[in-house]
Protein backbone atom coordinates (compact mmCIF):
# COMPACT_ATOMS: atom_id res chain seq x y z
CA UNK A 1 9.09 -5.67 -0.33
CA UNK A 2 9.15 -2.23 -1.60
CA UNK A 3 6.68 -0.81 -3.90
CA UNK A 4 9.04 -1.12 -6.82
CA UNK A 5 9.28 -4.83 -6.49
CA UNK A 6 5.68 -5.47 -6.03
CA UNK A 7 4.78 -3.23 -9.17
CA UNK A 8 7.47 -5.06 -11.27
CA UNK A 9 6.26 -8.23 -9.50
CA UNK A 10 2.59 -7.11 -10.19
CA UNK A 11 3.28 -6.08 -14.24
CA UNK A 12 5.24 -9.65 -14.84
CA UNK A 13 2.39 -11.39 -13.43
CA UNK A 14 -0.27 -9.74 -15.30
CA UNK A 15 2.32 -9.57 -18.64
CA UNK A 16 2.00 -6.04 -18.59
CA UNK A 17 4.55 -3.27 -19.98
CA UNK A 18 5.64 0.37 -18.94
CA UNK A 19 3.62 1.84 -21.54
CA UNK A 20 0.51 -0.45 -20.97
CA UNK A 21 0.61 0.28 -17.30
CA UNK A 22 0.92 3.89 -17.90
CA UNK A 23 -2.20 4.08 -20.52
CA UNK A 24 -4.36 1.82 -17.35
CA UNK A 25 -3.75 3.91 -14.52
CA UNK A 26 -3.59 7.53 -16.10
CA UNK A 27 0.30 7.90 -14.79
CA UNK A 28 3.03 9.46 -16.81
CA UNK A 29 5.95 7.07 -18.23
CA UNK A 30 8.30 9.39 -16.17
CA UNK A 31 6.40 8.85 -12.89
CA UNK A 32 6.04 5.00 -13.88
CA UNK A 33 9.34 4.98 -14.59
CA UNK A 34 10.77 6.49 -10.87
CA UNK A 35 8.22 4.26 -9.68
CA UNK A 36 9.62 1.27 -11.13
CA UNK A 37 13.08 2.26 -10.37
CA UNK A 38 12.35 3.75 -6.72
CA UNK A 39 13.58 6.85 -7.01
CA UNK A 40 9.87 8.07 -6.28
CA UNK A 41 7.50 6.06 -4.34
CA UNK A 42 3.58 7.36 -4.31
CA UNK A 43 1.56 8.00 -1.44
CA UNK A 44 -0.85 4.89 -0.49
CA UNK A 45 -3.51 6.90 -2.15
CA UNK A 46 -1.81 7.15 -5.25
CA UNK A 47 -0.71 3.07 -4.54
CA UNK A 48 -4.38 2.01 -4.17
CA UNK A 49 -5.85 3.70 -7.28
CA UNK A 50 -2.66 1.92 -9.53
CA UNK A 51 -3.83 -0.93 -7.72
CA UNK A 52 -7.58 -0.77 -8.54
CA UNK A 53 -6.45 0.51 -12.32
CA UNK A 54 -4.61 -2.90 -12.63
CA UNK A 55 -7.60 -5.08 -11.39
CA UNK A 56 -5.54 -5.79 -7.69
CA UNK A 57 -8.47 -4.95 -5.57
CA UNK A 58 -9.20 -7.31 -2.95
CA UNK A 59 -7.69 -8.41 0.41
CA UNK A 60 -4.54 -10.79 -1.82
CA UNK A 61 -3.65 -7.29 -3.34
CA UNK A 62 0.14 -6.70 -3.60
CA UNK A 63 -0.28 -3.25 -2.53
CA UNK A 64 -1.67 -4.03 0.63
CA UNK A 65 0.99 -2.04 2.99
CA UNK A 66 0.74 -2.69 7.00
């Protein structure tokens, strides 16, 4: 599963929207946006923090990668 798919899957889960995942992790609608539509995929740093910012934390996370 590619990061796009687990952020979309993550954001229909939680009933979340571009601009309310933008305003919770602190990321631009443009990088949201290439996120979302995998032109640009962040690093795992970048991954985790959206991650934390969306309450994912934990060892279920969705943006687990390995």
């Amino acid at each position: 599963m590619t990061f796009s798919e687990k952020l979309k899957q993550a954001m229909q889960e939680l009933h979340l929207n571009q601009r309310q995942v933008c305003g919770m992790t602190g990321k631009s609608k443009g990088s949201v946006s290439q996120y979302l539509s995998g032109k640009q995929i962040p690093s795992e740093d970048v991954q985790s923090a959206i991650a934390v910012a969306l309450g994912l934390t934990g060892t279920c996370s969705i943006f687990w990668t390995g």
